[in-house]
C-alpha atoms as a PDB file:
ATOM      1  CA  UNK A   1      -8.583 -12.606 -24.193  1.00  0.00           C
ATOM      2  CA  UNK A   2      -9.960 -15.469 -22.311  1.00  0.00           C
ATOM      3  CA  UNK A   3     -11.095 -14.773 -18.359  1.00  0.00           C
ATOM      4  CA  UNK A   4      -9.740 -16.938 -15.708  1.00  0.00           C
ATOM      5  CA  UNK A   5     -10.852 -17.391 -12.272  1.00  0.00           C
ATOM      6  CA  UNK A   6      -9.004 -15.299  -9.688  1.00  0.00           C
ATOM      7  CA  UNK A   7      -8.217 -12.309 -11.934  1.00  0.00           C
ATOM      8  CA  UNK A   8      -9.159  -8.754 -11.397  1.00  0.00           C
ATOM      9  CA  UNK A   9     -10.290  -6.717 -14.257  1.00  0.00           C
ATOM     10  CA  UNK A  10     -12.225  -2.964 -13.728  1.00  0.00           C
ATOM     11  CA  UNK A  11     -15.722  -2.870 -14.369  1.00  0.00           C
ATOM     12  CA  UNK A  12     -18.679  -0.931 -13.918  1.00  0.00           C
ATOM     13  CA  UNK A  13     -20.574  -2.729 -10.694  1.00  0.00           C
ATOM     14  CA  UNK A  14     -23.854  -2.285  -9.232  1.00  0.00           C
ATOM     15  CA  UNK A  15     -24.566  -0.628  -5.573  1.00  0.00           C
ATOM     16  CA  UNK A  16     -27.120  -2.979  -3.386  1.00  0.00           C
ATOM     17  CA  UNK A  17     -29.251  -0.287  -2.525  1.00  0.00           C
ATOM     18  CA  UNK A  18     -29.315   1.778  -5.942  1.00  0.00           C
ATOM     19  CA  UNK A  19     -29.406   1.252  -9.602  1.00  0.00           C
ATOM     20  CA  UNK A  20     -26.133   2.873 -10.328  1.00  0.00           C
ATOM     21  CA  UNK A  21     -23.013   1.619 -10.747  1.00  0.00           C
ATOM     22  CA  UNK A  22     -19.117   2.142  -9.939  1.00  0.00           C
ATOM     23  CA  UNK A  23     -16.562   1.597 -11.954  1.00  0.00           C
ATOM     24  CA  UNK A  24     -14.154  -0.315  -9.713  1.00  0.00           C
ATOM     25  CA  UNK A  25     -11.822  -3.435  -9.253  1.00  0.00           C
ATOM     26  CA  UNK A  26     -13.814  -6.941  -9.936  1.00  0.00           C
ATOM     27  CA  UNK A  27     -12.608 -10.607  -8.513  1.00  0.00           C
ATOM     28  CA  UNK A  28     -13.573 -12.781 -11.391  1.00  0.00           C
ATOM     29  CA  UNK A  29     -14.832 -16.384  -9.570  1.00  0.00           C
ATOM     30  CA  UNK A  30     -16.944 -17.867 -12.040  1.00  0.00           C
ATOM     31  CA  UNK A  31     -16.000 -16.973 -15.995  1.00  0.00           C
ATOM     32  CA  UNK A  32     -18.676 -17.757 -18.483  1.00  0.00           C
ATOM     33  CA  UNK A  33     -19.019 -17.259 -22.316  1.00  0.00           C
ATOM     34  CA  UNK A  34     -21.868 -14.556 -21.849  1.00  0.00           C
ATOM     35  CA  UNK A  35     -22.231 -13.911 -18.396  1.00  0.00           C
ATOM     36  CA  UNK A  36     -19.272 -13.947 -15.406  1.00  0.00           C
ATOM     37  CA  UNK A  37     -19.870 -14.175 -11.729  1.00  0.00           C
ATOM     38  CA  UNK A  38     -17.842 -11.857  -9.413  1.00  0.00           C
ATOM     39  CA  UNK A  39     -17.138 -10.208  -6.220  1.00  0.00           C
ATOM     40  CA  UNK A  40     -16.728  -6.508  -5.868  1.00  0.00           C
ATOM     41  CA  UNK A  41     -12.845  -5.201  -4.711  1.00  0.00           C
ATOM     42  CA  UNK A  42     -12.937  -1.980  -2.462  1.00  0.00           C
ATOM     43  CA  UNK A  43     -10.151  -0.010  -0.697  1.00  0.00           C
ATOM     44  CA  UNK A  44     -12.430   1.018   2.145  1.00  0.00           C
ATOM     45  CA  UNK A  45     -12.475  -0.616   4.888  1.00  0.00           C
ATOM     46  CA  UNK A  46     -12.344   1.213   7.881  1.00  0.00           C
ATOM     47  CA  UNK A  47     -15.392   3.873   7.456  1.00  0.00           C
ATOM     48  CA  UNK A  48     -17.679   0.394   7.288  1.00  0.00           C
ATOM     49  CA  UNK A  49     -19.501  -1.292  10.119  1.00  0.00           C
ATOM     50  CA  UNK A  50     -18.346  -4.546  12.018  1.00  0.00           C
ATOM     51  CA  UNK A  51     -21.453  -6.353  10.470  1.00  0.00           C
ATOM     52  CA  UNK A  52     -19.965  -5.096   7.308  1.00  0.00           C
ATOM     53  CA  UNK A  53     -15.879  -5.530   7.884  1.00  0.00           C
ATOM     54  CA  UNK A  54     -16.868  -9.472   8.746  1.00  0.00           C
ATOM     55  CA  UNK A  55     -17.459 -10.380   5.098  1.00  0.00           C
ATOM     56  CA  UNK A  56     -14.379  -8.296   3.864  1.00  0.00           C
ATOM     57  CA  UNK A  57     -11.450 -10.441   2.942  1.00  0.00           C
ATOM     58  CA  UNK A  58      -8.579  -8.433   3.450  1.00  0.00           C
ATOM     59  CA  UNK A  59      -5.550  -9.235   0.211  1.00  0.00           C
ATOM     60  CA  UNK A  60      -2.373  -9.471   1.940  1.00  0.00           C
ATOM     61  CA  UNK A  61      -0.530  -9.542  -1.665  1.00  0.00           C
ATOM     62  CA  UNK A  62      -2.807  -7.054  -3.527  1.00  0.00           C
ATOM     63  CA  UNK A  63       0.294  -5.315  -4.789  1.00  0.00           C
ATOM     64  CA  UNK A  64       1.308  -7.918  -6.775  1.00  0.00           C
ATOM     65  CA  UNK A  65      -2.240  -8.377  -7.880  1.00  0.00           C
ATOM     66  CA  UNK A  66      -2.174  -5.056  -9.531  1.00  0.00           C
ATOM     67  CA  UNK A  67      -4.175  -2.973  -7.210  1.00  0.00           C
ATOM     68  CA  UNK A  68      -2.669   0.585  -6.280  1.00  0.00           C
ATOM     69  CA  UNK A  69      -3.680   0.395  -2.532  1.00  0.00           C
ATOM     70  CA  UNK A  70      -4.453  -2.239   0.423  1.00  0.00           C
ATOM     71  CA  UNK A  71      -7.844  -3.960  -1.258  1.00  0.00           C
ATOM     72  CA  UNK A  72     -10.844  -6.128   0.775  1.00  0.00           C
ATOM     73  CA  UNK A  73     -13.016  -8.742  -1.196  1.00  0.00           C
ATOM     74  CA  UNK A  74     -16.497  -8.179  -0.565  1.00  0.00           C
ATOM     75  CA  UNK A  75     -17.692 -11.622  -0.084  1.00  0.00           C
ATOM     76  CA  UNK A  76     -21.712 -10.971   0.665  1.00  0.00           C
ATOM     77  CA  UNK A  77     -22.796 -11.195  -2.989  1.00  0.00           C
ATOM     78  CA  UNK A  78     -21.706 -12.451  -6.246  1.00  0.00           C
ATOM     79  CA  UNK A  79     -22.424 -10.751  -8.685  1.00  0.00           C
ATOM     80  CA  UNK A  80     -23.722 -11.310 -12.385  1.00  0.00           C
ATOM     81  CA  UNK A  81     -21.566  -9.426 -15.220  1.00  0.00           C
ATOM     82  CA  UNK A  82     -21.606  -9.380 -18.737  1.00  0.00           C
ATOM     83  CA  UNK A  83     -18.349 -11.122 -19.525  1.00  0.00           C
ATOM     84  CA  UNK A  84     -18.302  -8.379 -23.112  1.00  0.00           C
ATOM     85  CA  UNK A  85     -18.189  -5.704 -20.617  1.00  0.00           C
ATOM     86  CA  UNK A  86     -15.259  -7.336 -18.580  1.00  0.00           C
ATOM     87  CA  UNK A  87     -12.860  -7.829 -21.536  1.00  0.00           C
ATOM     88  CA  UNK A  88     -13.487  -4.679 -22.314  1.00  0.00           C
ATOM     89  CA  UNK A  89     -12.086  -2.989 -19.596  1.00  0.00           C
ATOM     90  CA  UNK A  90      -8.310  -3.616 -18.384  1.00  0.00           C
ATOM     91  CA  UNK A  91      -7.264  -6.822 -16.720  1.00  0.00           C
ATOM     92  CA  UNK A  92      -5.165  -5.264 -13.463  1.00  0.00           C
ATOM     93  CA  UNK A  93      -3.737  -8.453 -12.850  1.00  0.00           C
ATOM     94  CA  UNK A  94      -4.655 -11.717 -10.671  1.00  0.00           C
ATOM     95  CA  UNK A  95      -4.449 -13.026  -7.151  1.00  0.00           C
ATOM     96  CA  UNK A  96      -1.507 -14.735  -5.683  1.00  0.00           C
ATOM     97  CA  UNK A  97      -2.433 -18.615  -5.044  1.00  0.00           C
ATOM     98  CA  UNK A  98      -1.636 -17.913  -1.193  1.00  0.00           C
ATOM     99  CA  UNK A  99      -4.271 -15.285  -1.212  1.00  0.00           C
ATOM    100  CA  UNK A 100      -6.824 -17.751  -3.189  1.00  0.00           C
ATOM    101  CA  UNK A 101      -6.239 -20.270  -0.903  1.00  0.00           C
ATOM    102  CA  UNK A 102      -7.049 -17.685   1.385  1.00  0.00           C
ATOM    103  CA  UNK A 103     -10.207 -16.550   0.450  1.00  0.00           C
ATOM    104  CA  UNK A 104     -11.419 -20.242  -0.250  1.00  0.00           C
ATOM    105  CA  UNK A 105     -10.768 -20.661   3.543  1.00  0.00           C
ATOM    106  CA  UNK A 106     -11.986 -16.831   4.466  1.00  0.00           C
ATOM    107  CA  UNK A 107     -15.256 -17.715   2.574  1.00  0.00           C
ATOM    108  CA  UNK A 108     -15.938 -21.566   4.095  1.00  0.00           C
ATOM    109  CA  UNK A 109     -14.856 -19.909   7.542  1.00  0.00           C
ATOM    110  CA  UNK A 110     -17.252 -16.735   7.203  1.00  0.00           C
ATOM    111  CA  UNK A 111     -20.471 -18.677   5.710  1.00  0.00           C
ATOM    112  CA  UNK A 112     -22.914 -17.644   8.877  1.00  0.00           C
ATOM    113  CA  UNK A 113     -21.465 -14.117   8.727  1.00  0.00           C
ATOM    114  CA  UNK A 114     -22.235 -13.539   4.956  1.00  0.00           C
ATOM    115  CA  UNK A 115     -25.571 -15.683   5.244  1.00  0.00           C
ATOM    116  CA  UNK A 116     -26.485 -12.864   7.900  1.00  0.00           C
ATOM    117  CA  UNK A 117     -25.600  -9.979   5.534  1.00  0.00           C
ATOM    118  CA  UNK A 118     -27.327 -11.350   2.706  1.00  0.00           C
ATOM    119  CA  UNK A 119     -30.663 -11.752   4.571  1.00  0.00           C
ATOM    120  CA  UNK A 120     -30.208  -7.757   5.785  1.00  0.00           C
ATOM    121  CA  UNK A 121     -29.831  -6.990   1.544  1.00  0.00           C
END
């Protein structure tokens, strides 16, 4: 099965601060042959800081993506996967084009806000 842009698919994904993982929803933005870039998917929100909430996209169509509950887009960091590892796991599903075009504008919008996150990291 070939990745494409804008799907989600479970995966095991790193924590910033620690060298474990969590197996959770990814946001496939960049597929590759050996390596994919993504963004992490998380269902909380609320028990986050402002700093932190101002780089969450929220999905207003995440049902229909596949996702179980109401879903955020971390946008602070891409992250490198192994592409094996991705088609591995299950594809949930993919992103409605209103909420791409959303997160293209969330993203272009938000630039200072994740600039200031990633120089905390």
């Amino acid at each position: 099965m070939a990745l494409a842009s804008m799907q989600l698919y479970l995966a095991d994904v790193p924590f910033d601060d620690a060298g474990t993982t969590k197996y959770r929803p990814a946001l496939i933005i960049v597929p590759g042959r050996d390596t994919s870039r993504i963004f992490k998917v998380t269902s909380r929100f609320n028990s986050k800081s402002a700093t932190i909430q101002a780089v969450y996209f929220p999905l207003q169509d995440w049902q229909a993506a596949g996702l179980k509950r109401p879903s955020w887009v971390d946008c602070h960091r891409l992250y490198n996967i192994a592409t094996a590892q991705l088609v591995r796991r299950r594809l949930i599903g993919q992103l409605s084009d209103a909420d791409t075009a959303r997160l293209f504008r969330f993203v272009k919008d938000h630039r200072a806000a994740i600039q200031h996150v990633q120089n905390r990291d």
